[in-house]
PDB file of N, CA and C in Angstrom:
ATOM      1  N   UNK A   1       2.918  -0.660 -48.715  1.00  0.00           N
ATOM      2  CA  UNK A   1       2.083  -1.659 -48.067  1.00  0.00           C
ATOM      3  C   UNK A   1       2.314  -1.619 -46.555  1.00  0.00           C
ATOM      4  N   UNK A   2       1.519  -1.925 -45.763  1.00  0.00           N
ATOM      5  CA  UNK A   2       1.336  -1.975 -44.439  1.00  0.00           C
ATOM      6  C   UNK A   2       2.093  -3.023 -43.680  1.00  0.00           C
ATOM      7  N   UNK A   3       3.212  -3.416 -42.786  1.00  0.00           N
ATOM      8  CA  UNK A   3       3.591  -4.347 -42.269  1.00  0.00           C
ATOM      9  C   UNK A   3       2.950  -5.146 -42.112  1.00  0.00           C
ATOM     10  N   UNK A   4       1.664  -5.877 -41.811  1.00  0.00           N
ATOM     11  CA  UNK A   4       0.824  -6.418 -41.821  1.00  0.00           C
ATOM     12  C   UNK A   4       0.162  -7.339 -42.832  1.00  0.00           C
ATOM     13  N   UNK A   5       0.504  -7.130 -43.915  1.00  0.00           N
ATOM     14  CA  UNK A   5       0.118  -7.085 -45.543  1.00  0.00           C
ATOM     15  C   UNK A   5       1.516  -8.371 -45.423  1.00  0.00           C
ATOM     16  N   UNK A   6       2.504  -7.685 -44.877  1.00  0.00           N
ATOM     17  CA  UNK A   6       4.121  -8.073 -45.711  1.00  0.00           C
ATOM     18  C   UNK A   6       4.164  -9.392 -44.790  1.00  0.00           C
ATOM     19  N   UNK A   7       3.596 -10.214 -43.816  1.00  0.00           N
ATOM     20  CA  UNK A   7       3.558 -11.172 -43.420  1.00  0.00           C
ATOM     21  C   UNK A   7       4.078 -11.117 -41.662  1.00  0.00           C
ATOM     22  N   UNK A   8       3.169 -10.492 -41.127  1.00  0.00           N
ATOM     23  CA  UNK A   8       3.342  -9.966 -39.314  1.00  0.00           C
ATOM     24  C   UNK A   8       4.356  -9.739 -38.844  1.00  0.00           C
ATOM     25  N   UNK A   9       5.337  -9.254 -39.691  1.00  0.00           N
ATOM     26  CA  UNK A   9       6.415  -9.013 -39.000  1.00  0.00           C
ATOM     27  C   UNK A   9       6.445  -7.557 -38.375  1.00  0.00           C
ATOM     28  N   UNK A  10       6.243  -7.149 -37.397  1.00  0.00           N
ATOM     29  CA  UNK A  10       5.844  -6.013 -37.103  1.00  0.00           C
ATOM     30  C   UNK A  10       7.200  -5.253 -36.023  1.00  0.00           C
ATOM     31  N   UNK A  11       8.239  -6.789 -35.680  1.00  0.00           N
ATOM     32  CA  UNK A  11       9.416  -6.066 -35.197  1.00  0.00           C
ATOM     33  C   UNK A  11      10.287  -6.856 -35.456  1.00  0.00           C
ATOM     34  N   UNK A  12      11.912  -5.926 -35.948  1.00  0.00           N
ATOM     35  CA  UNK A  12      13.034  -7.045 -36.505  1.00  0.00           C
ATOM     36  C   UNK A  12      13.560  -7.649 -35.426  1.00  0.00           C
ATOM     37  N   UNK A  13      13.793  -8.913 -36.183  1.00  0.00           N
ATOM     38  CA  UNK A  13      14.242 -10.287 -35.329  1.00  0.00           C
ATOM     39  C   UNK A  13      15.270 -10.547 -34.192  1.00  0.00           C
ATOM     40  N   UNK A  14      16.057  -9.310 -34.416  1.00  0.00           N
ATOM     41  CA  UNK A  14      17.446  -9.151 -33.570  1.00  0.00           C
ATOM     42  C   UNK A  14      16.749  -8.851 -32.325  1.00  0.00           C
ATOM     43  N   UNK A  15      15.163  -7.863 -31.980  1.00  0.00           N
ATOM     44  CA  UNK A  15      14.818  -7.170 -30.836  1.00  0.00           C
ATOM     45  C   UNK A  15      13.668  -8.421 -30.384  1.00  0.00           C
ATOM     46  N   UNK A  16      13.363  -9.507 -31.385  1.00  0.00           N
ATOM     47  CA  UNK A  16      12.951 -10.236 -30.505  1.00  0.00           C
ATOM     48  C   UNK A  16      13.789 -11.143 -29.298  1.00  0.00           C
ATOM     49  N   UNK A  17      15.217 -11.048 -29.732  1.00  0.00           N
ATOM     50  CA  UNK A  17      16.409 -12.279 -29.624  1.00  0.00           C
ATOM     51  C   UNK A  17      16.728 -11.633 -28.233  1.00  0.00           C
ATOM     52  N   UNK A  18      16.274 -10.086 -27.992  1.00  0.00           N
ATOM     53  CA  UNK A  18      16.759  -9.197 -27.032  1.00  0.00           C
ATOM     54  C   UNK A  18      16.522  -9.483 -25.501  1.00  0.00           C
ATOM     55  N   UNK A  19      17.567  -9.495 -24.689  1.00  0.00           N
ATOM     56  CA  UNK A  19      17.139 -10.016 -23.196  1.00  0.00           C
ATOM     57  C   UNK A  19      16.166  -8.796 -22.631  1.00  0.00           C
ATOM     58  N   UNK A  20      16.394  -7.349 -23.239  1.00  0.00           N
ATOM     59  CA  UNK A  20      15.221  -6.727 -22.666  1.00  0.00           C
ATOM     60  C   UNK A  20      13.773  -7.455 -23.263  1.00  0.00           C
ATOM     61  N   UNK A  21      13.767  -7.550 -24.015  1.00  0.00           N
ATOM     62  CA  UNK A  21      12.187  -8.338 -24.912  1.00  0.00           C
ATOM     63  C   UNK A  21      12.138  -9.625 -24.161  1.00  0.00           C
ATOM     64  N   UNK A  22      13.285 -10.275 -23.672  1.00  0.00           N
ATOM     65  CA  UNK A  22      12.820 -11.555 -22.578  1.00  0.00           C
ATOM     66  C   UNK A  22      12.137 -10.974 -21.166  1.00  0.00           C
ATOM     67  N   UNK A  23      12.807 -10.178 -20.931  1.00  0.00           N
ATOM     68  CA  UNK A  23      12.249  -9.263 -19.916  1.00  0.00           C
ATOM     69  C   UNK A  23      10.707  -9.208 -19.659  1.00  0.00           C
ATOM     70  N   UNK A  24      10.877  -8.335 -20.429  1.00  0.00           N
ATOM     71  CA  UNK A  24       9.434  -7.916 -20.401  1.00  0.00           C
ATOM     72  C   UNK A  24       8.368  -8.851 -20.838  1.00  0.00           C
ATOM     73  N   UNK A  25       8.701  -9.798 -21.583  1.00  0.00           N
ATOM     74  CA  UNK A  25       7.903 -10.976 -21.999  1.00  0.00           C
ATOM     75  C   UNK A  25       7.386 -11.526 -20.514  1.00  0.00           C
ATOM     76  N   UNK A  26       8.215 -11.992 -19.944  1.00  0.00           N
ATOM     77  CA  UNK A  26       8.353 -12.534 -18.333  1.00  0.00           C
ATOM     78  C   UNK A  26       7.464 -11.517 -17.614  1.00  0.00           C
ATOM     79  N   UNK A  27       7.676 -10.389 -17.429  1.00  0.00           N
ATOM     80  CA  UNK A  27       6.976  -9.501 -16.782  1.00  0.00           C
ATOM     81  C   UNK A  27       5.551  -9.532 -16.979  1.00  0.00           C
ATOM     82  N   UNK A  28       5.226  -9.873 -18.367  1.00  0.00           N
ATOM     83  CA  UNK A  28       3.962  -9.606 -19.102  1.00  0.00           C
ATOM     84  C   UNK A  28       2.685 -10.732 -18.701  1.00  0.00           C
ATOM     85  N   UNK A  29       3.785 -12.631 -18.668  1.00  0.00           N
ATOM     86  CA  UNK A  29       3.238 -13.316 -18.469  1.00  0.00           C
ATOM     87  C   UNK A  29       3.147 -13.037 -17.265  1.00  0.00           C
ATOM     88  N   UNK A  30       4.101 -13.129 -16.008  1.00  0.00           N
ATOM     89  CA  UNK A  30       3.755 -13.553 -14.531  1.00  0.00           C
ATOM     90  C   UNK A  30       2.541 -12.197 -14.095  1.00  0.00           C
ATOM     91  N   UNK A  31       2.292 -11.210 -14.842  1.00  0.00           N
ATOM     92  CA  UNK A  31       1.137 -10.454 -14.372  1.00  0.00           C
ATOM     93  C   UNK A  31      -0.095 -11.033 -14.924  1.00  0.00           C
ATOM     94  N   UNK A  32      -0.070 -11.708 -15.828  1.00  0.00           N
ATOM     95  CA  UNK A  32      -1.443 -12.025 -16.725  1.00  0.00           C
ATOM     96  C   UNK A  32      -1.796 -13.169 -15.812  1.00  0.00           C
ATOM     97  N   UNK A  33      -1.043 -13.810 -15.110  1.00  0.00           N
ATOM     98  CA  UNK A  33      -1.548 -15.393 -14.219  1.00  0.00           C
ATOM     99  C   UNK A  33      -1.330 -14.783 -12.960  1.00  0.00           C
ATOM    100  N   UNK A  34      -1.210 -13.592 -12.813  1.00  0.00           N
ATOM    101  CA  UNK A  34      -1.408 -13.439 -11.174  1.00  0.00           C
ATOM    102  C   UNK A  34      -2.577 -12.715 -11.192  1.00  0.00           C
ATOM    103  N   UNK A  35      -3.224 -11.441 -12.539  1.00  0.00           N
ATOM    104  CA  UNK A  35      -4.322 -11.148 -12.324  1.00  0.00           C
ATOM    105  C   UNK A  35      -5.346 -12.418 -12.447  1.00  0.00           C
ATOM    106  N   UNK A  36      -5.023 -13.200 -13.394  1.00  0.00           N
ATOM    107  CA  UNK A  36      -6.141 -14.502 -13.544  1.00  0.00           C
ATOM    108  C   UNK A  36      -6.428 -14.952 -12.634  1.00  0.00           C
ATOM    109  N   UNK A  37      -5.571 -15.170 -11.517  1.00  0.00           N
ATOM    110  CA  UNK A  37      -5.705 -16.149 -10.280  1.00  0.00           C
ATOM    111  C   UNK A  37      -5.981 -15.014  -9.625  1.00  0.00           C
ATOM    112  N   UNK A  38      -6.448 -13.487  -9.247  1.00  0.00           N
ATOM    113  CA  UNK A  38      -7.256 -12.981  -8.445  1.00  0.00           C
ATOM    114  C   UNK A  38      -9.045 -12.977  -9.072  1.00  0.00           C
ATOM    115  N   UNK A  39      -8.692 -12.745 -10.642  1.00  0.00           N
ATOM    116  CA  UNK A  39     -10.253 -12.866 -10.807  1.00  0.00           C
ATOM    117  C   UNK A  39     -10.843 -14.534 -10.138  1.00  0.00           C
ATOM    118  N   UNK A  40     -10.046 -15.319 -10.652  1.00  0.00           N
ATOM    119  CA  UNK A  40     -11.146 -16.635 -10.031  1.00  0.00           C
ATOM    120  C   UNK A  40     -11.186 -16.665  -8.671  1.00  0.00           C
ATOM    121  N   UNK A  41     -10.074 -16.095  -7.933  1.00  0.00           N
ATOM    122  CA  UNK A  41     -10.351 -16.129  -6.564  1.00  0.00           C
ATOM    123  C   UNK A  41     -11.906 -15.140  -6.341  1.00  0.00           C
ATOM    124  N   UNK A  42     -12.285 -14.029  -7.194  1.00  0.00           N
ATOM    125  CA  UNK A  42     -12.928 -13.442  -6.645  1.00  0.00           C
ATOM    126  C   UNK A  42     -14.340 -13.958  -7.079  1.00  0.00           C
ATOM    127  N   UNK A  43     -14.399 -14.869  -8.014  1.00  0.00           N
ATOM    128  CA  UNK A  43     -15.717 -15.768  -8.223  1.00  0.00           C
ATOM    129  C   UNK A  43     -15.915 -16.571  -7.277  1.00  0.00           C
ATOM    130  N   UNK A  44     -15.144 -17.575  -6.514  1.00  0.00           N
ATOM    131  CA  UNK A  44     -15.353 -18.252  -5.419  1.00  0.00           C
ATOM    132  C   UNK A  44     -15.780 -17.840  -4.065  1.00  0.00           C
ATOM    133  N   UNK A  45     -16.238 -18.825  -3.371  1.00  0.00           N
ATOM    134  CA  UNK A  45     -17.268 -18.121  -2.425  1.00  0.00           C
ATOM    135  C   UNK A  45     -16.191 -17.275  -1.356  1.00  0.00           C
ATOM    136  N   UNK A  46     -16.473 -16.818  -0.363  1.00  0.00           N
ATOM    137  CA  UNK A  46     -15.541 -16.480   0.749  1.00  0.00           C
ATOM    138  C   UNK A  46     -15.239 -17.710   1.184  1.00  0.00           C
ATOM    139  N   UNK A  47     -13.757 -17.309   2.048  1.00  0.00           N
ATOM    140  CA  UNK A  47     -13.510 -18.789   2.840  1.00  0.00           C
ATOM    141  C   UNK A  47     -13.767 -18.380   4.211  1.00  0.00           C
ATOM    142  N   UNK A  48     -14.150 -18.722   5.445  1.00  0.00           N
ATOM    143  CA  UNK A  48     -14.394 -18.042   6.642  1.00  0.00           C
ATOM    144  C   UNK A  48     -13.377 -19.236   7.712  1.00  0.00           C
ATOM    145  N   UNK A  49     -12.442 -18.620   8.002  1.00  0.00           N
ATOM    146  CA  UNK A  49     -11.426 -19.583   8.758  1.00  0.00           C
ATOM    147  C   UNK A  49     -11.818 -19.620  10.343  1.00  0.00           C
ATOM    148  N   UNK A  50     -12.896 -18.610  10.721  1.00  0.00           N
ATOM    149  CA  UNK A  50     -13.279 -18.494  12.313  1.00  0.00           C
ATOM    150  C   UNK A  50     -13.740 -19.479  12.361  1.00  0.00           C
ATOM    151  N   UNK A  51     -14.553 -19.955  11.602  1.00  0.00           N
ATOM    152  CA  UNK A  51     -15.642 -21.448  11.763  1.00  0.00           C
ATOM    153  C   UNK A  51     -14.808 -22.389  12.091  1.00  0.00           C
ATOM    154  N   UNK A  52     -13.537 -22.813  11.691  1.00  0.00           N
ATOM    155  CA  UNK A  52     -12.335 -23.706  11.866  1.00  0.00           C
ATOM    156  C   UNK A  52     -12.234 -24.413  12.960  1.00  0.00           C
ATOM    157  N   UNK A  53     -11.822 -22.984  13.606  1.00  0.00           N
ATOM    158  CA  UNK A  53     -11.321 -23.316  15.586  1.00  0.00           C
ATOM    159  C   UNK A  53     -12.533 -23.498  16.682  1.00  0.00           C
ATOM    160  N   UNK A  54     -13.577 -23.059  16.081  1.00  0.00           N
ATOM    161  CA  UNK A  54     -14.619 -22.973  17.039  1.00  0.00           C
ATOM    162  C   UNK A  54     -15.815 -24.029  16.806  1.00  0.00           C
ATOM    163  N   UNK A  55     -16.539 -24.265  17.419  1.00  0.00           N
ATOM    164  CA  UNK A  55     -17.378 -25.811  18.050  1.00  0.00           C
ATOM    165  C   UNK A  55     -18.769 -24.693  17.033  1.00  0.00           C
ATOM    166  N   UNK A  56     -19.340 -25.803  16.605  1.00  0.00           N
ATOM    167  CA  UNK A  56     -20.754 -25.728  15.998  1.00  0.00           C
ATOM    168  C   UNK A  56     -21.718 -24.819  16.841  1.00  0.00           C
ATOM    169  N   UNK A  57     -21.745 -25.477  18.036  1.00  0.00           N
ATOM    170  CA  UNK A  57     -23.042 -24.901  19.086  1.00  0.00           C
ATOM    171  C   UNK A  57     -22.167 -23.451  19.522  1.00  0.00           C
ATOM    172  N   UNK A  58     -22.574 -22.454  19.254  1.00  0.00           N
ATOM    173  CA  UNK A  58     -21.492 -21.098  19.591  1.00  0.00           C
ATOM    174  C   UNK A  58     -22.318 -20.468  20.900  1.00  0.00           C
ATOM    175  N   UNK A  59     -23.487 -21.397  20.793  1.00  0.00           N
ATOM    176  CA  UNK A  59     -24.378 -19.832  22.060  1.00  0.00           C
ATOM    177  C   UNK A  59     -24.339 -20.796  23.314  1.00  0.00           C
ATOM    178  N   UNK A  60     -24.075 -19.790  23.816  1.00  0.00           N
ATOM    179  CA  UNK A  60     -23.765 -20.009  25.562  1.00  0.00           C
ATOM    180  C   UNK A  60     -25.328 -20.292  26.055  1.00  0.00           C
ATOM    181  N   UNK A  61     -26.277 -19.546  25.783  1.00  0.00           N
ATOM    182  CA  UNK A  61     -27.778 -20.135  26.183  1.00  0.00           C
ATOM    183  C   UNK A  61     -28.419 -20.683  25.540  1.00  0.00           C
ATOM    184  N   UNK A  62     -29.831 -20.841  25.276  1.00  0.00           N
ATOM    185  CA  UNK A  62     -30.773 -21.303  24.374  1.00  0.00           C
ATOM    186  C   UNK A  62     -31.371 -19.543  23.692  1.00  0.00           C
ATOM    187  N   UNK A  63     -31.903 -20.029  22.450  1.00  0.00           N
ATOM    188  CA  UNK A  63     -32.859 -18.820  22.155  1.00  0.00           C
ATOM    189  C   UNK A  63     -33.876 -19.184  22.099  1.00  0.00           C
ATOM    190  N   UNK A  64     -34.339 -20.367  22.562  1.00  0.00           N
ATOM    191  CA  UNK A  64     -35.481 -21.003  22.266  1.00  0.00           C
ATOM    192  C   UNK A  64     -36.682 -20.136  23.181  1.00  0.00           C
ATOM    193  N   UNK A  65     -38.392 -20.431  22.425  1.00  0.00           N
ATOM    194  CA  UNK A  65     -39.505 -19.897  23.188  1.00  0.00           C
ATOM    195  C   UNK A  65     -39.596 -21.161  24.972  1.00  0.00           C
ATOM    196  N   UNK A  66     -38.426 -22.374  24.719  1.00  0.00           N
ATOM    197  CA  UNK A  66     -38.388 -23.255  25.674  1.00  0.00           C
ATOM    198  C   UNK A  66     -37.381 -22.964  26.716  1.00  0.00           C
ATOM    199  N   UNK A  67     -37.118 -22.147  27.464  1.00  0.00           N
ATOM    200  CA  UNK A  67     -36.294 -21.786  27.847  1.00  0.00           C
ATOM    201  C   UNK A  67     -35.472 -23.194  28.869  1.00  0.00           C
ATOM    202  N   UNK A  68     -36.240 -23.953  28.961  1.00  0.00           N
ATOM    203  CA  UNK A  68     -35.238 -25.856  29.601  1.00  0.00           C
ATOM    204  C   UNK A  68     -35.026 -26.430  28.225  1.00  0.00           C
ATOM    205  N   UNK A  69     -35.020 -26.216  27.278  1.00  0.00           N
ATOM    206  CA  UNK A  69     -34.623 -27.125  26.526  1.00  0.00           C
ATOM    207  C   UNK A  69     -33.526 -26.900  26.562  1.00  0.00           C
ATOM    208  N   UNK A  70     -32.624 -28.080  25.620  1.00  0.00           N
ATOM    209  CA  UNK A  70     -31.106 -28.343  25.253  1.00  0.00           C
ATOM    210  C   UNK A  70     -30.755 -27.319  24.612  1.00  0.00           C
ATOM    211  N   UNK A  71     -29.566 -26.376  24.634  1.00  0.00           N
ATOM    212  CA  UNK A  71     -29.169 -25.582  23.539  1.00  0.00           C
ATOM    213  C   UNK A  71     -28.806 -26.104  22.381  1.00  0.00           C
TER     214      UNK A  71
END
């Protein structure tokens, strides 16, 4: 019969108890939540931090067809 069949035991208990098997357990999770947290970063919009420091009105002239109007 297939390990599988015999009730999931698919590795003996001593190598789960194993600090290498903690290991790598650890290894396994902190990559699975660091790729997760790049995919959702990459669904979200951009963040644009130039807009931050700098004033709304950015143009030094008008572009207007009014060339006295207010910029």
């Amino acid at each position: 019969m297939s390990p599988l069949i015999l009730g999931f035991r698919l590795l003996p208990e001593s190598l789960l108890h194993s600090e290498a098997y903690l290991v790598l357990v650890t290894f396994v999770s902190v990559n699975t939540v660091a790729f997760a947290a790049l995919s959702i970063a990459k669904l979200l919009p951009p963040i644009r931090v130039a807009g931050w420091f700098t004033s709304r009105d950015r143009r030094a002239e008008t572009r207007s067809i009014y060339p006295d109007a207010k910029p």
